[in-house]
C-alpha atoms as a PDB file:
ATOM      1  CA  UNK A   1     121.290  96.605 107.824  1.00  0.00           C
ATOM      2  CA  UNK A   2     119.866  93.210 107.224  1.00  0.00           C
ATOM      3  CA  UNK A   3     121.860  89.466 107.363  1.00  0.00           C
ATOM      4  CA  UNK A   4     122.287  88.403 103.561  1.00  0.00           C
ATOM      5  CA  UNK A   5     120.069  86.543 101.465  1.00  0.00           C
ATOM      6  CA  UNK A   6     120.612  82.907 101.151  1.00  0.00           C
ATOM      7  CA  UNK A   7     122.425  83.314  97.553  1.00  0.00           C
ATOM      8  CA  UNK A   8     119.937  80.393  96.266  1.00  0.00           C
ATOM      9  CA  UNK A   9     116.220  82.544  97.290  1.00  0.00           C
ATOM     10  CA  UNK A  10     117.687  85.048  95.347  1.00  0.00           C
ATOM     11  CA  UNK A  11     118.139  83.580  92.510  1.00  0.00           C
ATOM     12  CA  UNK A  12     114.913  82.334  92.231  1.00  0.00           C
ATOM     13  CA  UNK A  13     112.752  85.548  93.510  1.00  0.00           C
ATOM     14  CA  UNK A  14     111.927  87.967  90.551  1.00  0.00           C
ATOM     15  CA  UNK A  15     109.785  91.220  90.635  1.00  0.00           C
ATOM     16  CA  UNK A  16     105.904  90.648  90.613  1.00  0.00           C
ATOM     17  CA  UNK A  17     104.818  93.046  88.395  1.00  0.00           C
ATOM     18  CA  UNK A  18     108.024  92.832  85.673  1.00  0.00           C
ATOM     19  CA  UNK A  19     109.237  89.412  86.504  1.00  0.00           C
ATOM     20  CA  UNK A  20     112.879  90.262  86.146  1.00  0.00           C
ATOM     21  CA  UNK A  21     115.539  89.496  88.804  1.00  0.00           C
ATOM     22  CA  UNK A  22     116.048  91.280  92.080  1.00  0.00           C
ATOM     23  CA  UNK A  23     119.034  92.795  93.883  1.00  0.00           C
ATOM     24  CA  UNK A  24     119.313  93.204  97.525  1.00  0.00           C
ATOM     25  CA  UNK A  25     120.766  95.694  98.629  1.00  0.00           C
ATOM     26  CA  UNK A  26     121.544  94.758 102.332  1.00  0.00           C
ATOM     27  CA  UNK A  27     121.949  98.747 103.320  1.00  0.00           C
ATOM     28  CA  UNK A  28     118.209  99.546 103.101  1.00  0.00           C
ATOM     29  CA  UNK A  29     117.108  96.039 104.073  1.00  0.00           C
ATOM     30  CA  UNK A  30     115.261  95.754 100.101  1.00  0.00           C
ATOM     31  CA  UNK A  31     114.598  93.878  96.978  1.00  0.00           C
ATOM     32  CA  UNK A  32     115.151  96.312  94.164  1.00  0.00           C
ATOM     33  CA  UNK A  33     113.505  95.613  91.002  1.00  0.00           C
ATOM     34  CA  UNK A  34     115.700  98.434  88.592  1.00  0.00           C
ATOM     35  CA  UNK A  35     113.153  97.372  85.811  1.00  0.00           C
ATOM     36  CA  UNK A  36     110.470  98.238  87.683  1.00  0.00           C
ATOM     37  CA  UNK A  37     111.692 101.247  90.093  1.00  0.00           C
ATOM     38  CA  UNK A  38     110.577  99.665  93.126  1.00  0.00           C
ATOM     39  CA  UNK A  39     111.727  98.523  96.165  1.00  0.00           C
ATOM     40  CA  UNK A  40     110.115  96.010  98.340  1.00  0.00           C
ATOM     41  CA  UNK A  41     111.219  95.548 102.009  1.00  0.00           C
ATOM     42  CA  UNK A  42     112.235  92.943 103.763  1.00  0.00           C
ATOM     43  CA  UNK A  43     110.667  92.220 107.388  1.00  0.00           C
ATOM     44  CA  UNK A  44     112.208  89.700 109.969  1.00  0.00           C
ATOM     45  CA  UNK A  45     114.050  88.207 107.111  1.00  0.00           C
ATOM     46  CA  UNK A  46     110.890  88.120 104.830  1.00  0.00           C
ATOM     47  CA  UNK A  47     110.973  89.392 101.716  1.00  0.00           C
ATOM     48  CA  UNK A  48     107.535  91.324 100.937  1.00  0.00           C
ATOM     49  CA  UNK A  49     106.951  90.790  97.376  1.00  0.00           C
ATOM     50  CA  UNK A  50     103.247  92.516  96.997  1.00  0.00           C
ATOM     51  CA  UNK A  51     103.411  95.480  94.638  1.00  0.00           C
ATOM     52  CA  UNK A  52     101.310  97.844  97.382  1.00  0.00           C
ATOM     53  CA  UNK A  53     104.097  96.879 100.224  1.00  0.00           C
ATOM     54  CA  UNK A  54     106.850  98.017  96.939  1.00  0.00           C
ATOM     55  CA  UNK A  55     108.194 102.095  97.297  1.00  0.00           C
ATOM     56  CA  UNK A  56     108.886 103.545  94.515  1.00  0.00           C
ATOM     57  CA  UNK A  57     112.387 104.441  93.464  1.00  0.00           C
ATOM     58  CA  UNK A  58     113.386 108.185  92.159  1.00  0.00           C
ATOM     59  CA  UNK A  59     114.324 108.588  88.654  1.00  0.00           C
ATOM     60  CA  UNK A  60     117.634 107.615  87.654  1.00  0.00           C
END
């Protein structure tokens, strides 16, 4: 489990590839673009936002 995001980064990070709005979901220690169905991890407190660092999410 990851500390939270500073409520103000989030609101300004959005997916790379869809541009939409991410939610973190503190559990996994992730970005999740639903648009997009990926997932992109977040490392010492660093958000990775580089589509080849993203997983991809199973089908809803």
């Amino acid at each position: 489990m990851t500390a939270p995001l500073d409520p103000k980064l989030l609101a300004i990070l959005v997916c790379p590839m869809t541009r939409t709005p991410l939610r973190h979901d503190a559990a996994a220690g992730e970005l999740v673009s639903d648009t997009a169905g990926l997932a992109y991890p977040i490392r010492d407190g660093v958000p990775i936002l580089l589509i080849e660092a993203a997983r991809e999410l199973p089908p809803a």
